[in-house]
C-alpha atoms as a PDB file:
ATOM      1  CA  UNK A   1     -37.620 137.292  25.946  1.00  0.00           C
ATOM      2  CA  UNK A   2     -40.146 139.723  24.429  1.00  0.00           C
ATOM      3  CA  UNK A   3     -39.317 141.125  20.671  1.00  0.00           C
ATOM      4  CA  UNK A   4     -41.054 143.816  18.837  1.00  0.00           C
ATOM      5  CA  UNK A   5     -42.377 142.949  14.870  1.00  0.00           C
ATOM      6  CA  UNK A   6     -39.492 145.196  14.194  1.00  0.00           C
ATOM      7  CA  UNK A   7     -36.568 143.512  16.493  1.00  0.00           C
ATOM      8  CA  UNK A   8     -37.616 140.083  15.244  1.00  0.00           C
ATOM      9  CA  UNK A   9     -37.828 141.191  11.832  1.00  0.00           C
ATOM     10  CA  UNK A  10     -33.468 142.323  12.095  1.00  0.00           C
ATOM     11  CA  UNK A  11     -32.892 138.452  12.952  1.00  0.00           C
ATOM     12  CA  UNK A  12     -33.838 137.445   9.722  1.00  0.00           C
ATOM     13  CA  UNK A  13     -30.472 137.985   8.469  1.00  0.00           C
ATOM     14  CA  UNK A  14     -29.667 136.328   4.861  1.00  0.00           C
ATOM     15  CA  UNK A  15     -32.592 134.076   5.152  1.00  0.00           C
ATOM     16  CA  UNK A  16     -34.143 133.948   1.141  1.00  0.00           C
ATOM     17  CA  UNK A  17     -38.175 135.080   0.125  1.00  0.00           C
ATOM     18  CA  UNK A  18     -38.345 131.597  -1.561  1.00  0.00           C
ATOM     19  CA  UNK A  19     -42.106 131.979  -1.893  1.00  0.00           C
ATOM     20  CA  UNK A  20     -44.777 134.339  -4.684  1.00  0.00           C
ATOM     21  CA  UNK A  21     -47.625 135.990  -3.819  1.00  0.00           C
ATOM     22  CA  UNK A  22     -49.538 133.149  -5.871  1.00  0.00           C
ATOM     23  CA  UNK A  23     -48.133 130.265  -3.434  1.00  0.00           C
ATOM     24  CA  UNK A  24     -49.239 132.546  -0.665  1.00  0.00           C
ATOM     25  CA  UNK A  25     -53.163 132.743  -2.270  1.00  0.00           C
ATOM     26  CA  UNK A  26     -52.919 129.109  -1.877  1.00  0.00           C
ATOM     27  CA  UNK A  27     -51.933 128.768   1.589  1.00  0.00           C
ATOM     28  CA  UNK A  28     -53.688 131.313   3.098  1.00  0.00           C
ATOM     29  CA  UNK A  29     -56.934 129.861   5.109  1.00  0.00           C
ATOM     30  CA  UNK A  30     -60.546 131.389   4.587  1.00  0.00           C
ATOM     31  CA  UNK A  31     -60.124 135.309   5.738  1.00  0.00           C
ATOM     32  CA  UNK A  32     -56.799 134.893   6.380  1.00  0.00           C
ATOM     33  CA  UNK A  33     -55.234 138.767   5.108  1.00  0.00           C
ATOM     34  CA  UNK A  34     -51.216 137.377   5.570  1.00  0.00           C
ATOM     35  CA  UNK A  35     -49.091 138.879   2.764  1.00  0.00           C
ATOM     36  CA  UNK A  36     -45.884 138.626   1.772  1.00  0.00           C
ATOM     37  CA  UNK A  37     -44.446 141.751   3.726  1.00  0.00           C
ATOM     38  CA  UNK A  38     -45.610 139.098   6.985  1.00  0.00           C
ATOM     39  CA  UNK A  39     -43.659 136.160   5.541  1.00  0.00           C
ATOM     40  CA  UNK A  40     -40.583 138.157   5.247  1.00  0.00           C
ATOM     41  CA  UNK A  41     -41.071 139.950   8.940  1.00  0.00           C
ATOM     42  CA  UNK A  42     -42.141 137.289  10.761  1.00  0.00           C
ATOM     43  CA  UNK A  43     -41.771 133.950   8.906  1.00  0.00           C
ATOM     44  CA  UNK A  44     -38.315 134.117   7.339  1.00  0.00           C
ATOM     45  CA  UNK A  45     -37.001 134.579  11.119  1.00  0.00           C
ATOM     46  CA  UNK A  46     -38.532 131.554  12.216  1.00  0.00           C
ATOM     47  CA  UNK A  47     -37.917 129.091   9.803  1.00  0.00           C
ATOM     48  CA  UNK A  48     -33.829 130.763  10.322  1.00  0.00           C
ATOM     49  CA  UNK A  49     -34.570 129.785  13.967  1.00  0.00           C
ATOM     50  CA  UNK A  50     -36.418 126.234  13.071  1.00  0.00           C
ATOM     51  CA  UNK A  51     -33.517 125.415  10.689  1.00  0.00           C
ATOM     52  CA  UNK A  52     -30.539 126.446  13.356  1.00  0.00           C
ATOM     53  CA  UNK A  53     -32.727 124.307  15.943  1.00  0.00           C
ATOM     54  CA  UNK A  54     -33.217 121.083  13.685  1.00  0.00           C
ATOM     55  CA  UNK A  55     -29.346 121.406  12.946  1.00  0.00           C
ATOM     56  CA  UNK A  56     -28.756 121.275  16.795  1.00  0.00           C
ATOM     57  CA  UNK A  57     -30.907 119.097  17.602  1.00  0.00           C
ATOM     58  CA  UNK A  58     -29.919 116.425  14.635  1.00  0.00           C
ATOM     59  CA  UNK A  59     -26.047 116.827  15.953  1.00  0.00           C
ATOM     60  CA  UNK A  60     -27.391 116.043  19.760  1.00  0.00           C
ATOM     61  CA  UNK A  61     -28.508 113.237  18.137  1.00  0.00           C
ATOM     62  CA  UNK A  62     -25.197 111.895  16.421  1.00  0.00           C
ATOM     63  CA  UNK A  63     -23.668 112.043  20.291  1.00  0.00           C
ATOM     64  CA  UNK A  64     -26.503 109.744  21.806  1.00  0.00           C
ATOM     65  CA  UNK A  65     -25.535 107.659  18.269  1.00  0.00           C
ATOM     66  CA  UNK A  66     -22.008 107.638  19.408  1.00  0.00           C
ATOM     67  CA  UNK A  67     -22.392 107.258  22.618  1.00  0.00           C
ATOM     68  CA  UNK A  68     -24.337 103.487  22.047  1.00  0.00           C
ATOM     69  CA  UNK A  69     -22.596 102.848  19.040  1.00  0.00           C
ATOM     70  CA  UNK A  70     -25.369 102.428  16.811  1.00  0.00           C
ATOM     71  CA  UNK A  71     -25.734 103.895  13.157  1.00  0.00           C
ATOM     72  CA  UNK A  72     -27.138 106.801  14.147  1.00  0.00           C
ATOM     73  CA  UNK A  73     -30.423 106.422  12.317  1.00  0.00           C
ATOM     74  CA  UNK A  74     -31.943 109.789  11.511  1.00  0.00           C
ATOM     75  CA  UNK A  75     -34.763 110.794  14.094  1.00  0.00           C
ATOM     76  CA  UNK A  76     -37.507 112.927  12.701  1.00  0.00           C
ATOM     77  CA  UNK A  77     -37.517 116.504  14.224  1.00  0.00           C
ATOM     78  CA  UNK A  78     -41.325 116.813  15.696  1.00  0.00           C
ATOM     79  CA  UNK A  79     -42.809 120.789  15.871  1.00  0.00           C
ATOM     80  CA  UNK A  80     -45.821 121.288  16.965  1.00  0.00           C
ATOM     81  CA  UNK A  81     -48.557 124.542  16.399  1.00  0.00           C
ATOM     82  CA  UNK A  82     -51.194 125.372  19.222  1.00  0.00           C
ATOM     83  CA  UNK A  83     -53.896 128.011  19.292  1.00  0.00           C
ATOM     84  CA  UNK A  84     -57.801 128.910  18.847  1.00  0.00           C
ATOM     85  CA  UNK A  85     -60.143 128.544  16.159  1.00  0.00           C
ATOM     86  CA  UNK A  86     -59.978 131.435  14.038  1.00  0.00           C
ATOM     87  CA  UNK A  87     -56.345 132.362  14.853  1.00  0.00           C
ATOM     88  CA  UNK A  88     -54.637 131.561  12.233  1.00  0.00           C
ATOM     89  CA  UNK A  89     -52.469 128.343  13.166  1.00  0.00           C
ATOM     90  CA  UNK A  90     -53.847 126.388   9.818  1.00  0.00           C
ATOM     91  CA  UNK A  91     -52.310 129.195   7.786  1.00  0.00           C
ATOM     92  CA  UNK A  92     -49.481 129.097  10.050  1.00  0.00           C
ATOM     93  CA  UNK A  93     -48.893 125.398   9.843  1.00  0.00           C
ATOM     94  CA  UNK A  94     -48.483 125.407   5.930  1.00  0.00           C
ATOM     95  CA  UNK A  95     -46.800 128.182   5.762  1.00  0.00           C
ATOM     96  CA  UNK A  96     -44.349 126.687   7.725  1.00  0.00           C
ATOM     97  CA  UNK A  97     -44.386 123.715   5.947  1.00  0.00           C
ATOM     98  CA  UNK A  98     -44.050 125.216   2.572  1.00  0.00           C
ATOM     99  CA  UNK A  99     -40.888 127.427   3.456  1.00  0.00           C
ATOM    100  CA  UNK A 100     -39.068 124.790   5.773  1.00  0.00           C
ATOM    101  CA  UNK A 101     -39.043 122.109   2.582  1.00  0.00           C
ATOM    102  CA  UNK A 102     -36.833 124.733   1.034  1.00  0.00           C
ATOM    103  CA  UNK A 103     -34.000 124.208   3.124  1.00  0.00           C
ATOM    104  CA  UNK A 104     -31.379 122.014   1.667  1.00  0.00           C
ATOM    105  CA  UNK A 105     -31.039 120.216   5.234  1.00  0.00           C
ATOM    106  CA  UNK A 106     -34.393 119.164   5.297  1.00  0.00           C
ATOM    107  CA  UNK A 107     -36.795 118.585   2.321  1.00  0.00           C
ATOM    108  CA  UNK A 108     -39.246 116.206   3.267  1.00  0.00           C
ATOM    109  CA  UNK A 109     -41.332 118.225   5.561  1.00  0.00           C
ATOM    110  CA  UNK A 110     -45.276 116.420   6.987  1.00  0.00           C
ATOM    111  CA  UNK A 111     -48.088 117.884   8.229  1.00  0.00           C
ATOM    112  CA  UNK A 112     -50.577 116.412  10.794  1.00  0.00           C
ATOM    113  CA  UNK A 113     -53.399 118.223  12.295  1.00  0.00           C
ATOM    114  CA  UNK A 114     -55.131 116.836  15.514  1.00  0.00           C
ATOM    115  CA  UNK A 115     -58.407 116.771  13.808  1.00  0.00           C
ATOM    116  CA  UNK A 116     -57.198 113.636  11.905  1.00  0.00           C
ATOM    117  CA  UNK A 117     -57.658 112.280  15.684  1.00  0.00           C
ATOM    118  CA  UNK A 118     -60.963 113.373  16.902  1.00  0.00           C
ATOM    119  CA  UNK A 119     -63.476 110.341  17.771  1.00  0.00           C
ATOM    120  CA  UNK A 120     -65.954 110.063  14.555  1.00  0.00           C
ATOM    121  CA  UNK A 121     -68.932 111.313  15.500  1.00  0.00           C
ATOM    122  CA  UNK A 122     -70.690 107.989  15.996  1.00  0.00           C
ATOM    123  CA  UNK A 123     -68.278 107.691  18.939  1.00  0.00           C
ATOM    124  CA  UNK A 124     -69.078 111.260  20.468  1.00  0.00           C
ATOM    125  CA  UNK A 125     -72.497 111.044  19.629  1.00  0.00           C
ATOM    126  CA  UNK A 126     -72.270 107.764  21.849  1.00  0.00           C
ATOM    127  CA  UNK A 127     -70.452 108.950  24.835  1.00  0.00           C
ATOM    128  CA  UNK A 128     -72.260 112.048  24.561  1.00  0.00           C
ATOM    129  CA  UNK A 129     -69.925 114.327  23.939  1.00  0.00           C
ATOM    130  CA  UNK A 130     -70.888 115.852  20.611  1.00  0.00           C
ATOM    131  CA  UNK A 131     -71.398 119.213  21.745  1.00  0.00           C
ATOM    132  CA  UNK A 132     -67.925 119.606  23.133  1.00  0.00           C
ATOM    133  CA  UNK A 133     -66.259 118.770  20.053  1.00  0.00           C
ATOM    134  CA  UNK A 134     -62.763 120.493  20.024  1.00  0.00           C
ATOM    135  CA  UNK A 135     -62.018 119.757  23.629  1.00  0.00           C
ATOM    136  CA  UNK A 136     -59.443 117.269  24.652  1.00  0.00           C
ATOM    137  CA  UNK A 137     -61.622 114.763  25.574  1.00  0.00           C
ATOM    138  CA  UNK A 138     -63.317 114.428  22.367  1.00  0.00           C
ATOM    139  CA  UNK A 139     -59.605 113.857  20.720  1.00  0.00           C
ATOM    140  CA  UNK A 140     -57.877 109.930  20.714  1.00  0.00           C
ATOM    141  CA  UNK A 141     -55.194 110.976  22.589  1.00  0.00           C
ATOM    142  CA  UNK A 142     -53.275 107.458  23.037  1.00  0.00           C
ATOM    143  CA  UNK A 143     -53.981 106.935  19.196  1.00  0.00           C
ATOM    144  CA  UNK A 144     -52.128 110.182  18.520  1.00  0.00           C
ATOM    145  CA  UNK A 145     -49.290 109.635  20.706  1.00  0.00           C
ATOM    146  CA  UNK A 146     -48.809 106.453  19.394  1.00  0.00           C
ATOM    147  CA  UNK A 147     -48.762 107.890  15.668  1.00  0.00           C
ATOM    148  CA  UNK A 148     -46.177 110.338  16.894  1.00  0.00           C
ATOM    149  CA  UNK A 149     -44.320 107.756  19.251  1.00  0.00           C
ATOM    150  CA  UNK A 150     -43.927 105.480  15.917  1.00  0.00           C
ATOM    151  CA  UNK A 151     -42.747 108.591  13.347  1.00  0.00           C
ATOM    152  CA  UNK A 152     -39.957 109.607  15.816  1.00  0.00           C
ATOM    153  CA  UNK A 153     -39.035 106.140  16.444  1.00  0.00           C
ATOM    154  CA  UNK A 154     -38.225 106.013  12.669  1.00  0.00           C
ATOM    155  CA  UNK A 155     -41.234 104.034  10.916  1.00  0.00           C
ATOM    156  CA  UNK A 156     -41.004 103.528   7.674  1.00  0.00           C
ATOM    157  CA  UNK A 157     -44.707 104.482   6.793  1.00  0.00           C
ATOM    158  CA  UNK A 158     -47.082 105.670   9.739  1.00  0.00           C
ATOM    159  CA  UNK A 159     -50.370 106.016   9.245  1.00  0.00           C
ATOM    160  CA  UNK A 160     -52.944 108.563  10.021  1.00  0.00           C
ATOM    161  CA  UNK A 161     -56.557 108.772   9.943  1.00  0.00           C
ATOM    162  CA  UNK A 162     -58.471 111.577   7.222  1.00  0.00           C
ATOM    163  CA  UNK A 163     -60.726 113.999   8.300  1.00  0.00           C
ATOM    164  CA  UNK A 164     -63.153 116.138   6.376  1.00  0.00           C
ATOM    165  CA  UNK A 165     -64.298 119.470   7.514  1.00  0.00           C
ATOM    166  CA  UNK A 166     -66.770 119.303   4.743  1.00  0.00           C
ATOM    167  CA  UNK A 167     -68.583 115.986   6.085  1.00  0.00           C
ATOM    168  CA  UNK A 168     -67.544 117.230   9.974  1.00  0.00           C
ATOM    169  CA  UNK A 169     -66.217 113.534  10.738  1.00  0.00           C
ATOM    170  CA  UNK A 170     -63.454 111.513  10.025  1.00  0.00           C
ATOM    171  CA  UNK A 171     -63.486 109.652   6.496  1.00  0.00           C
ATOM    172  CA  UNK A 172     -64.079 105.667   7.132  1.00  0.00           C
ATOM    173  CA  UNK A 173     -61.134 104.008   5.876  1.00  0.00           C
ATOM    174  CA  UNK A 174     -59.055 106.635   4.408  1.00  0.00           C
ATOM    175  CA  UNK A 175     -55.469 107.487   5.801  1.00  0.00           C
ATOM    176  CA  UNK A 176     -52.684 109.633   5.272  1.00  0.00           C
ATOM    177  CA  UNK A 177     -49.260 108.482   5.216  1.00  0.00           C
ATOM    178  CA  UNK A 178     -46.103 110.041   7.013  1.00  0.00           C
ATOM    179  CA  UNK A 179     -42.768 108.541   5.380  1.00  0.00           C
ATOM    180  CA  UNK A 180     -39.782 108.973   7.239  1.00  0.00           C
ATOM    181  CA  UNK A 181     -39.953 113.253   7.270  1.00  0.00           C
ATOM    182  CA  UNK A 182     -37.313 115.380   8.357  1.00  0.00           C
ATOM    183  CA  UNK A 183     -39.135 117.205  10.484  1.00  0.00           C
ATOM    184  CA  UNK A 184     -42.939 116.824  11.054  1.00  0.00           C
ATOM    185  CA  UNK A 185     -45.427 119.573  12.059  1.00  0.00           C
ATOM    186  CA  UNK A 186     -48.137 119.110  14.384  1.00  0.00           C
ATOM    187  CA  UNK A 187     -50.882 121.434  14.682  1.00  0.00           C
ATOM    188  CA  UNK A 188     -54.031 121.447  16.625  1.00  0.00           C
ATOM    189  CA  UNK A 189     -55.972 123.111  19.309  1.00  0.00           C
ATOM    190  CA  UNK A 190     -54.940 120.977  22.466  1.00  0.00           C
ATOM    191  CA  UNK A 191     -51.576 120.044  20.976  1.00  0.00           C
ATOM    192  CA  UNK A 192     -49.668 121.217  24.339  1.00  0.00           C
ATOM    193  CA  UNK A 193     -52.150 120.058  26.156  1.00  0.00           C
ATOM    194  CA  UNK A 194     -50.176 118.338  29.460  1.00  0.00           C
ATOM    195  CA  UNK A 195     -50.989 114.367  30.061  1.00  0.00           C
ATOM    196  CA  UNK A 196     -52.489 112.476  32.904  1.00  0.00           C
ATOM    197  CA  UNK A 197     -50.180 111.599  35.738  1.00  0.00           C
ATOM    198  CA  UNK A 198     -48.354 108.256  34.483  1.00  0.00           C
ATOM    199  CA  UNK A 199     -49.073 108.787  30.631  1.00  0.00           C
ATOM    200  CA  UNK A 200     -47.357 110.815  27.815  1.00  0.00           C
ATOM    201  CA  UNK A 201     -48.485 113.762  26.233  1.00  0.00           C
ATOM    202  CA  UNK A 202     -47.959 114.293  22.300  1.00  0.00           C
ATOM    203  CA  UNK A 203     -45.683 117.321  23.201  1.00  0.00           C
ATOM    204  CA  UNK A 204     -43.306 115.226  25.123  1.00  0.00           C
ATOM    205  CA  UNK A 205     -42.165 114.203  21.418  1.00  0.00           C
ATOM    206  CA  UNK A 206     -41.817 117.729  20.393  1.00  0.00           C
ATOM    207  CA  UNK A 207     -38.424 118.988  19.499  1.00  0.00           C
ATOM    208  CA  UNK A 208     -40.046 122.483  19.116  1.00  0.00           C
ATOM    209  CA  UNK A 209     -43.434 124.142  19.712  1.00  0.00           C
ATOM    210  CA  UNK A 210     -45.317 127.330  18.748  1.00  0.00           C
ATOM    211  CA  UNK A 211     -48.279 128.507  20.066  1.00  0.00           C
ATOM    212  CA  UNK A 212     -50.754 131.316  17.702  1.00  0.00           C
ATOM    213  CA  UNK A 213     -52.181 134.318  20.072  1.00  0.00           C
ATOM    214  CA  UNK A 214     -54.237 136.962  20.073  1.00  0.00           C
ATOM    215  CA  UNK A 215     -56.883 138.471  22.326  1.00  0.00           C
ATOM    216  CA  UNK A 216     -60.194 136.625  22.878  1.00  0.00           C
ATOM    217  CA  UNK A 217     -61.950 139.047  21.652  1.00  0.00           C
ATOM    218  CA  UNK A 218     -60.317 139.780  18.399  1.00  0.00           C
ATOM    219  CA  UNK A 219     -60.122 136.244  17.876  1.00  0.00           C
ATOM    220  CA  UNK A 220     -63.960 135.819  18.140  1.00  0.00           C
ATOM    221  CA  UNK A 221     -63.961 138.979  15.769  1.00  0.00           C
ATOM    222  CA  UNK A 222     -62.236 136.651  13.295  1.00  0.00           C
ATOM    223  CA  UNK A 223     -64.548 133.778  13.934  1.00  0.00           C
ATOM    224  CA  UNK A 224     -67.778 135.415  13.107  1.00  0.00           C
ATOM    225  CA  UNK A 225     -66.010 136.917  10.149  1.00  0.00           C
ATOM    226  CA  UNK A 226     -64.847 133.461   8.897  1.00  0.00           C
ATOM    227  CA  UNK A 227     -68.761 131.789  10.098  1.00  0.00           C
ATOM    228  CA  UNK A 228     -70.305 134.151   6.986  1.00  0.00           C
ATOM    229  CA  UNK A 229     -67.230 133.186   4.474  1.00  0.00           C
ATOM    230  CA  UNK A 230     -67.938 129.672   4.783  1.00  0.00           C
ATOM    231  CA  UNK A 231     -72.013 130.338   5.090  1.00  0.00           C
ATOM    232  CA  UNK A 232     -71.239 131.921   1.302  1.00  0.00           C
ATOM    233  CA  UNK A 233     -69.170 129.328   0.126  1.00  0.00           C
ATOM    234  CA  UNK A 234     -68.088 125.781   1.437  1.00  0.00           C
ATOM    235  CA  UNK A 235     -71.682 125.702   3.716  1.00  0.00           C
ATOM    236  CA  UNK A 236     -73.696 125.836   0.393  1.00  0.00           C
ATOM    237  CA  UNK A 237     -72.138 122.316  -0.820  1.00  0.00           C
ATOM    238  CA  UNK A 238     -74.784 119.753  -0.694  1.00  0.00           C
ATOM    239  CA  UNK A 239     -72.311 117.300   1.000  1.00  0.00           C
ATOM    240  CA  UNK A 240     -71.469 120.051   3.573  1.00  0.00           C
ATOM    241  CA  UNK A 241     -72.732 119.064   7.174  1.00  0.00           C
ATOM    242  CA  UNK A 242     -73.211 122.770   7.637  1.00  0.00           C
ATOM    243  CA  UNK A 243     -75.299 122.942   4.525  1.00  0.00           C
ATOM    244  CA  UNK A 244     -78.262 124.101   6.840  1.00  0.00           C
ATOM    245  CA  UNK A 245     -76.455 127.174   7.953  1.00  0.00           C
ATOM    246  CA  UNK A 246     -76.307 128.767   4.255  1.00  0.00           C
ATOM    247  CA  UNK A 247     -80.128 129.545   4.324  1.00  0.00           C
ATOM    248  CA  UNK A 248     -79.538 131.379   7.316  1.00  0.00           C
ATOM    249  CA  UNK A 249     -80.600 134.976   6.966  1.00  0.00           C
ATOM    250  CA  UNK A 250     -77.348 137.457   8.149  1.00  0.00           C
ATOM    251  CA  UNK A 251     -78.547 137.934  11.332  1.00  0.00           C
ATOM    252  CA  UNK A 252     -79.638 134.403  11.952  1.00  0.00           C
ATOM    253  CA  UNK A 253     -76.237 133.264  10.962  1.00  0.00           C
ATOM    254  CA  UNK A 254     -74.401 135.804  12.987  1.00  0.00           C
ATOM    255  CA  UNK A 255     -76.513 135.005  16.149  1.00  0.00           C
ATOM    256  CA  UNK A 256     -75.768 131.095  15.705  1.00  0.00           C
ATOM    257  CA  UNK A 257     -72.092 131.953  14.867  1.00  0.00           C
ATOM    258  CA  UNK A 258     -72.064 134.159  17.887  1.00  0.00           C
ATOM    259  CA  UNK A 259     -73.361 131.525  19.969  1.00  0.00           C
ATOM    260  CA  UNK A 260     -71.218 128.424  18.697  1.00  0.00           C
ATOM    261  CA  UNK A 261     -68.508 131.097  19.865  1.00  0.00           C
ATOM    262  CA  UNK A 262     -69.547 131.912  23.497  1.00  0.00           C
ATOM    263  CA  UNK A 263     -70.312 128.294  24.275  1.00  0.00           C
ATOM    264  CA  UNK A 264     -68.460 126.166  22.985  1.00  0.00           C
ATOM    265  CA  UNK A 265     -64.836 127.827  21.497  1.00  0.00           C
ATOM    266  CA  UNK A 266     -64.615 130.638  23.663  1.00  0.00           C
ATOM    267  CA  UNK A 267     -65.042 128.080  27.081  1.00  0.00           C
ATOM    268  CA  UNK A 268     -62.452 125.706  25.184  1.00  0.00           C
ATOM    269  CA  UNK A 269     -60.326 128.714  24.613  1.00  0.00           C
ATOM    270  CA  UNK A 270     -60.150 130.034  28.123  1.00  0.00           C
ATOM    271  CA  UNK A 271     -60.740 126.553  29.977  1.00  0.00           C
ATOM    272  CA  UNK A 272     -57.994 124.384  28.384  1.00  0.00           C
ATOM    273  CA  UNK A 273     -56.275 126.247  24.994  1.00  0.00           C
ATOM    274  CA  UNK A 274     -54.666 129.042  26.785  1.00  0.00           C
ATOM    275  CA  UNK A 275     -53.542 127.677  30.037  1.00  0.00           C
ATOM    276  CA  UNK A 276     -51.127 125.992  27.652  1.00  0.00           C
ATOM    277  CA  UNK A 277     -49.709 128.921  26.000  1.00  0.00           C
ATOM    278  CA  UNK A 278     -46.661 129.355  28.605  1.00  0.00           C
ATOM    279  CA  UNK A 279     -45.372 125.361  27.478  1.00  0.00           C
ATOM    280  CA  UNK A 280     -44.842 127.082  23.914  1.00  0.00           C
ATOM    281  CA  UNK A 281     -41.511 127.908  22.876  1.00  0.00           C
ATOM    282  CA  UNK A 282     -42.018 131.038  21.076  1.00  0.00           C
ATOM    283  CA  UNK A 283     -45.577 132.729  21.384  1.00  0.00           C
ATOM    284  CA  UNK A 284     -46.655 134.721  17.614  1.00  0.00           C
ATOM    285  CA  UNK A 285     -49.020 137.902  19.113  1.00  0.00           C
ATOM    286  CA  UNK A 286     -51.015 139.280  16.353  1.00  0.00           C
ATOM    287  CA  UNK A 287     -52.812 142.523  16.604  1.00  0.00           C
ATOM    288  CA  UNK A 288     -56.515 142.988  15.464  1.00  0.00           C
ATOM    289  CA  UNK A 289     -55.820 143.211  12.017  1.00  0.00           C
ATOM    290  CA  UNK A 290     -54.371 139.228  12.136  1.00  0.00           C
ATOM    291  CA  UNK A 291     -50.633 140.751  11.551  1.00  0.00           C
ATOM    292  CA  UNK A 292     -48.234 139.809  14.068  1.00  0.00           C
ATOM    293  CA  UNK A 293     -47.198 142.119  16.624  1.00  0.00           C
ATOM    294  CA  UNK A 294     -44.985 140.981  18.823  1.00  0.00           C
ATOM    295  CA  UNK A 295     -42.981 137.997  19.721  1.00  0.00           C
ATOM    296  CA  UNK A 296     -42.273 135.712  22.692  1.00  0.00           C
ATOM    297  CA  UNK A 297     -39.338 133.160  22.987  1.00  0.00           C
ATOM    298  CA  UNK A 298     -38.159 131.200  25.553  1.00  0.00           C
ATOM    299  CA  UNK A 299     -34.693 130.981  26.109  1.00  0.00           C
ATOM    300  CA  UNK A 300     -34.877 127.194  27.850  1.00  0.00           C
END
């Protein structure tokens, strides 16, 4: 079913603003113009909706308990966030995050994104494949199911690799660690991305799933936007493996960014990101100026 900004806004109901405009600063990604008239629109809905949906799904779980006759150890609720680059599912994501740990039924709320599971670029570089970074087949995929597999199966401490958008690779040796959450949020480009015959896919854990859109060309809008933040800022960092791109002129930097976008996150877009947008369960549709428009949600 199909709900205006307006119509989705009504099923917010009693649902508390339990976060300030100086949380927000700190959430919002690079460019990102979300305020907090879009939290209580859009985002107070949802996490009403998430929390109604982990209740459900926690009590489905007591009757499988009951059913075996176990103890009916708690199972981590898995939700998972899909879209472009330059959408806005990284805001999204710990937005999400930050309001759902504010629910009395569940406080202990993770965050994974599928970068944490991209080859290191050694390994791309190897099988040639560092130009199509971003696209599934640059990802670990078994190595992320597995991390997944193992949090909803209960482990006590899972671990996940660290990676650094400053350095562009993943960080030797470092992890992050995922302790028993209530619910656990996913987010990535390819996240509902469907798995080769025999195998599982990471969204076959989801409980939940959300997928960021916006038309391509808006998005790309965004993209070039965000290219001459970062060119200003995190590009000028010595360590940064960008740190070329700063002495860009303007127009040299717009033609690159403008050309990363057309070949590389524009063909990932079309070729494998969106074909995946009808396995979402509710699709956010944000207008030009990145404020969300419309809203899709599936009623199976």
């Amino acid at each position: 079913m199909e709900l205006s900004r307006e119509q989705w806004s009504e099923l917010r109901k009693n649902t508390p603003l339990t976060l300030t405009a100086d949380e927000l600063e700190d959430l919002r990604g690079v460019d990102d113009p979300i305020d907090l008239a879009e939290v209580t629109d859009i985002y107070l809905p949802l996490t009403r909706l998430l929390n109604l949906h982990f209740t459900g799904s926690k009590q489905r779980s007591s009757v499988l308990s009951a059913f075996l006759g176990n103890d009916g150890e708690r199972v981590p609720y898995i939700l998972g966030i899909a879209g472009s680059v330059a959408v806005g599912k990284s805001t999204t994501a710990r937005l999400l995050r930050t309001l759902l740990t504010r629910w009395p039924e569940h406080p202990n709320v993770a965050l994974i994104t599928t970068d944490s599971f991209l080859y290191p670029n050694e390994v791309l570089e190897a099988k040639g494949i560092m130009h199509r970074k971003g696209f599934p087949e640059s990802y670990d995929r078994r190595a992320l199911v597995r991390f997944v597999a193992e949090v909803k199966a209960g482990g006590a401490e899972v671990h996940a690799p660290i990676y650094s958008h400053l350095e562009y690779d993943i960080v030797p040796g470092a992890t992050q660690v995922v302790k028993k959450p209530d619910i656990l949020i996913i987010e990535g480009l390819n996240v509902l991305q469907p798995a080769p015959p025999t195998a599982l896919a990471v969204n076959d854990y989801f409980d939940f799933s959300i997928y960021v859109d916006a038309k391509v060309e808006d998005i790309r809008n965004w993209y070039v936007h965000r290219f001459h933040q970062l060119r200003r800022t995190a590009f000028e960092d010595p360590k940064s493996y960008f740190k070329h791109i700063a002495e860009l002129s303007e127009e040299q930097a717009t033609a690159f960014a403008k050309n990363v976008w057309r070949d590389i996150n524009e063909r990932n877009l079309v070729d494998n990101i969106l074909p995946t947008r009808g396995r979402a369960g509710l699709v956010l549709q944000k207008g030009p100026d990145h404020a969300i428009r419309r809203v899709r949600l599936r009623r199976t």
